[in-house]
N, C-alpha and C. Protein backbone atom coordinates (compact mmCIF):
# COMPACT_ATOMS: atom_id res chain seq x y z
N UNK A 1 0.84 -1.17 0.00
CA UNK A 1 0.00 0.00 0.00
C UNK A 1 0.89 1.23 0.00
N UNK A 2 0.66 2.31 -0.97
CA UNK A 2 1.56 3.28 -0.69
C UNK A 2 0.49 4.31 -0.06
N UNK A 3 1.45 5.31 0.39
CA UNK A 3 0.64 6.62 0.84
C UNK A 3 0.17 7.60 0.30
N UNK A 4 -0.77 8.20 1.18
CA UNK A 4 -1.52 8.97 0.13
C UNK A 4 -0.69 10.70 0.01
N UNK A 5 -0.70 11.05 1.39
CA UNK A 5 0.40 12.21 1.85
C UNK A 5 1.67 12.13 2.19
N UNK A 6 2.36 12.88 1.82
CA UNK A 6 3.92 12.91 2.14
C UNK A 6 4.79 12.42 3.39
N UNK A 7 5.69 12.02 3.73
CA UNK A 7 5.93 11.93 5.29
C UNK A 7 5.94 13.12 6.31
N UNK A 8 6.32 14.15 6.07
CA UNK A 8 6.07 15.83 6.65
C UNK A 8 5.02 16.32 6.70
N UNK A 9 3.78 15.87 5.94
CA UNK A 9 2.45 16.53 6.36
C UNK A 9 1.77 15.73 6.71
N UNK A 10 2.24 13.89 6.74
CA UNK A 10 1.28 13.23 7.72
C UNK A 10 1.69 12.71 9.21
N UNK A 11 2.80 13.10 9.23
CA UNK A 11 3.32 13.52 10.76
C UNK A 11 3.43 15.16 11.15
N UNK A 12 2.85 16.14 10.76
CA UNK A 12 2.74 17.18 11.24
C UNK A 12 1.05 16.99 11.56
N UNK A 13 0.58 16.54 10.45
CA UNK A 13 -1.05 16.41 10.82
C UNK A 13 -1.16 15.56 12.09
N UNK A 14 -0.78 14.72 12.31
CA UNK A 14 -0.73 14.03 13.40
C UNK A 14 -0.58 15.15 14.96
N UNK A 15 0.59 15.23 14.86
CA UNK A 15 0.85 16.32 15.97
C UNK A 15 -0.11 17.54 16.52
N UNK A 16 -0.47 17.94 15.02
CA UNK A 16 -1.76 19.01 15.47
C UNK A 16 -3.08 18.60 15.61
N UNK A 17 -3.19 17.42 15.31
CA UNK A 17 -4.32 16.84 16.02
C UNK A 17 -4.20 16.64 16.93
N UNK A 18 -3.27 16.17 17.62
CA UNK A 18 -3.36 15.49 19.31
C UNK A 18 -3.25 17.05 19.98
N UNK A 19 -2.77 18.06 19.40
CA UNK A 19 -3.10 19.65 20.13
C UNK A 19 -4.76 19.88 19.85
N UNK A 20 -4.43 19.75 19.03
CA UNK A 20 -6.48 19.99 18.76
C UNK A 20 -7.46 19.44 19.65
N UNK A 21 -7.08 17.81 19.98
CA UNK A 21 -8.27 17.12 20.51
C UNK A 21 -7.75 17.63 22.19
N UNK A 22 -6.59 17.83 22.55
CA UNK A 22 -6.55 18.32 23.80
C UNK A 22 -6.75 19.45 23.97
N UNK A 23 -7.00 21.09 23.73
CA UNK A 23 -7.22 22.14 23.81
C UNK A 23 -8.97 22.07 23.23
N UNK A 24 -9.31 21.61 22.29
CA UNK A 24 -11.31 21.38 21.97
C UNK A 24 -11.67 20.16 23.50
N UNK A 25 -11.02 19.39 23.99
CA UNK A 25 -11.59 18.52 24.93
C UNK A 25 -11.54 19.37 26.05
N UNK A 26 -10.45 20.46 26.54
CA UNK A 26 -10.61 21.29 27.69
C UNK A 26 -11.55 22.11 27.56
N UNK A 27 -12.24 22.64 26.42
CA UNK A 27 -12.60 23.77 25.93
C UNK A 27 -14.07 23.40 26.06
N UNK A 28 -14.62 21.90 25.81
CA UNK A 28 -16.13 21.65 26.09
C UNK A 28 -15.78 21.16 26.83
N UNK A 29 -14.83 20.30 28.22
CA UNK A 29 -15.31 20.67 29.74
C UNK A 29 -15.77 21.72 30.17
N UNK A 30 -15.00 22.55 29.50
CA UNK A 30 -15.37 24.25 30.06
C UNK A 30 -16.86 24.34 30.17
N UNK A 31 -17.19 24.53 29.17
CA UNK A 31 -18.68 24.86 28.07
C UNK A 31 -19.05 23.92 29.12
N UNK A 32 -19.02 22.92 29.62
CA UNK A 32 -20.53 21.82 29.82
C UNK A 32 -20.48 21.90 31.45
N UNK A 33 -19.29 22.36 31.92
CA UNK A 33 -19.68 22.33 33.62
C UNK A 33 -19.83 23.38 33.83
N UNK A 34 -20.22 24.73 33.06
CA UNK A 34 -21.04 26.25 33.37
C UNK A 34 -19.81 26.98 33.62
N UNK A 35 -18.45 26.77 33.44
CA UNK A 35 -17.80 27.86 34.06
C UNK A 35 -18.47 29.31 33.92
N UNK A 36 -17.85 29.67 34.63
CA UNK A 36 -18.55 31.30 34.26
C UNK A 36 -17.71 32.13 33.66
N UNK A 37 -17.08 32.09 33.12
CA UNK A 37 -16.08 32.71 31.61
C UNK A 37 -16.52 32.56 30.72
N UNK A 38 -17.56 30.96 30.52
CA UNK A 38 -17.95 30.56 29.27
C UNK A 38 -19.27 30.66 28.89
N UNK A 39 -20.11 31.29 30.69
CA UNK A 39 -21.54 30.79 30.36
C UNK A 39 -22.03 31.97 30.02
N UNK A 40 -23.20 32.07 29.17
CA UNK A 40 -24.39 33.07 28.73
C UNK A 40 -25.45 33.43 29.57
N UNK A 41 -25.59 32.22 30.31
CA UNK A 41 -27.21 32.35 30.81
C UNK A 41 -27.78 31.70 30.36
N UNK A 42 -27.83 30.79 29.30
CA UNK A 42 -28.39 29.85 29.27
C UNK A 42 -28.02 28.27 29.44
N UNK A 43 -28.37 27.39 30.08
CA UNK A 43 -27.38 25.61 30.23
C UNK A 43 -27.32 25.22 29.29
N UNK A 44 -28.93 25.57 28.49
CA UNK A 44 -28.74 24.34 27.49
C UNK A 44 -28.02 25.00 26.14
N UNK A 45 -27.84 26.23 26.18
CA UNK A 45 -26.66 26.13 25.26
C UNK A 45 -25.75 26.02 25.06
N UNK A 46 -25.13 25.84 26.53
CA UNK A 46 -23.79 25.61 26.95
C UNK A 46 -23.59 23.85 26.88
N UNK A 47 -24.84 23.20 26.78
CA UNK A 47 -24.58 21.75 26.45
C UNK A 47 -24.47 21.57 25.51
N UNK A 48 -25.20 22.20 24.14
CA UNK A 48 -25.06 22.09 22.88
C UNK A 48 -23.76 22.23 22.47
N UNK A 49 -23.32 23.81 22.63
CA UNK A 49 -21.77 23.89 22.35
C UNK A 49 -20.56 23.19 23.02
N UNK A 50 -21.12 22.08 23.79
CA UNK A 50 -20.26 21.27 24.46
C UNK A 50 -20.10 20.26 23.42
N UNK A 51 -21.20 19.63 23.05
CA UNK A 51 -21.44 18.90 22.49
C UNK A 51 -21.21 19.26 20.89
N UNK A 52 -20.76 20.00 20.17
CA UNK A 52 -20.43 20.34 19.02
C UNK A 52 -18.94 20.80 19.10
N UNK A 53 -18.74 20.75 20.40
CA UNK A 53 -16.98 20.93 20.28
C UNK A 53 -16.41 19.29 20.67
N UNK A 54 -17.41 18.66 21.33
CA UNK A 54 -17.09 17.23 21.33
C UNK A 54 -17.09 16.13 19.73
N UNK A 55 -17.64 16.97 19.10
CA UNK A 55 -18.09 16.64 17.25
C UNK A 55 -16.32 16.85 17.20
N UNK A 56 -16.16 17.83 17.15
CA UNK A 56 -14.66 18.32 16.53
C UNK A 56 -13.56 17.43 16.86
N UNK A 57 -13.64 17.36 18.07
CA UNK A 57 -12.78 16.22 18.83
C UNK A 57 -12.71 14.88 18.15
N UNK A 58 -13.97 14.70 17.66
CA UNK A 58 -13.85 13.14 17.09
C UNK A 58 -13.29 13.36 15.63
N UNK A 59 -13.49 14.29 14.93
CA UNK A 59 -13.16 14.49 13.62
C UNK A 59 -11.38 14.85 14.00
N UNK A 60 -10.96 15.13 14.73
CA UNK A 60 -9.63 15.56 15.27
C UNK A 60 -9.14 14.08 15.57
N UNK A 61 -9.66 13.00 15.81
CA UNK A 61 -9.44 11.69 16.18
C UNK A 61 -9.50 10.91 14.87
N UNK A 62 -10.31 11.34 13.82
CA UNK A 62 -10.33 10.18 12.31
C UNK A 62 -8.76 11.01 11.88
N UNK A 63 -8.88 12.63 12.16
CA UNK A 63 -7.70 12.76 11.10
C UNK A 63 -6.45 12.47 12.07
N UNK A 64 -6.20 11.95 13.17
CA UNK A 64 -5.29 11.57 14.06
C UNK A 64 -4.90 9.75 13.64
N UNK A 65 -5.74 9.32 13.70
CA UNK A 65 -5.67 8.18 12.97
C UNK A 65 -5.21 7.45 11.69
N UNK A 66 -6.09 8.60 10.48
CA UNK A 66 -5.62 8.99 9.37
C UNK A 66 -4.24 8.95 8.91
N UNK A 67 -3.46 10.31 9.50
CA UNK A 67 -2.19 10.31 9.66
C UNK A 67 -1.48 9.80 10.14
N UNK A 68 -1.98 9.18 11.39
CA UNK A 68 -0.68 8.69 12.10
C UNK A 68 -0.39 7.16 11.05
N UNK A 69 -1.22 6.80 10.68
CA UNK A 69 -1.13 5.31 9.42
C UNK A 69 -0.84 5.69 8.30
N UNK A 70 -1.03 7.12 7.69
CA UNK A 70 0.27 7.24 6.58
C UNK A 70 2.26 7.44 7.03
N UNK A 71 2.22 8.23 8.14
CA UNK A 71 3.04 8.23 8.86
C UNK A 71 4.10 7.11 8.93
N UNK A 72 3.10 5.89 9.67
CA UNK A 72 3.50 4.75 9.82
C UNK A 72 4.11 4.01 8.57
N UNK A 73 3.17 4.37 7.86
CA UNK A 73 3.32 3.94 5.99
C UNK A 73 4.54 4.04 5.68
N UNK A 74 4.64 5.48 5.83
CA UNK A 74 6.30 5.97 5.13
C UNK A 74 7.62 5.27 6.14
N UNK A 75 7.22 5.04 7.44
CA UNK A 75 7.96 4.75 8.11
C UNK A 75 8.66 2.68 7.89
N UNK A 76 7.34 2.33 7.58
CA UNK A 76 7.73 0.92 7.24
C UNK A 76 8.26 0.89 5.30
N UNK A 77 7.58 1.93 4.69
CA UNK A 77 8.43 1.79 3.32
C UNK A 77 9.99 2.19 3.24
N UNK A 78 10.08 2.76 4.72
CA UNK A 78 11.74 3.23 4.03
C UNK A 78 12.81 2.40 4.93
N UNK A 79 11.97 1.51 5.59
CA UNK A 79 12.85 0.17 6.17
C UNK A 79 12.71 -1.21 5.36
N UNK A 80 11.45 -1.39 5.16
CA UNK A 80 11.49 -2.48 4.57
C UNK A 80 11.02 -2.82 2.92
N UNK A 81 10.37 -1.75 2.66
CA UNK A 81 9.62 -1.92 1.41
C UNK A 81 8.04 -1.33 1.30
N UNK A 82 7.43 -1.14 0.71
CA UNK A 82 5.96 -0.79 0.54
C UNK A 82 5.17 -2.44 0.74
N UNK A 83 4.04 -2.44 1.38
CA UNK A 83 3.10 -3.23 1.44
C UNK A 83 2.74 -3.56 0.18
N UNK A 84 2.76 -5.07 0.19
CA UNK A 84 2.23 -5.35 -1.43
C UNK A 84 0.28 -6.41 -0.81
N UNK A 85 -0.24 -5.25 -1.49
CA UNK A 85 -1.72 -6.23 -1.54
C UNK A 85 -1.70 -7.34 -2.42
């Protein structure tokens, strides 16, 4: 199997995902236990936007995944060879 992205942008993607899903995962604790920096006055919108920064997080987790297995890709083609299907 070869890769789809380069080795430098699917280990940089990697890296800024695992910043992403940790700074969006602090960011809807925030949002969902009412801090008061974050709240409006209303709960339930503060659950919603918890919950739509928890969306991000998971999409921060396919492209964490994503990358880290092209990553890996480049890493086993330049030791041993490319994966043959």
């Amino acid at each position: 199997m070869k890769p789809v992205v380069s080795a430098f942008n699917a280990w940089t993607c990697t890296v800024l995902s695992v910043f992403a899903m940790i700074i969006l995962s602090a960011l809807a604790g925030l949002y969902r236990s009412g801090h008061e920096e974050f709240t409006t006055g209303n709960p339930d919108e503060n659950k919603s936007i918890s919950n739509t920064i928890f969306t991000a997080v998971i999409v921060y987790a396919a492209f964490f995944v994503f990358c880290g297995l092209q990553g890996l890709l480049h890493a086993r083609e330049s030791r041993r060879g490319a994966i043959a299907l």
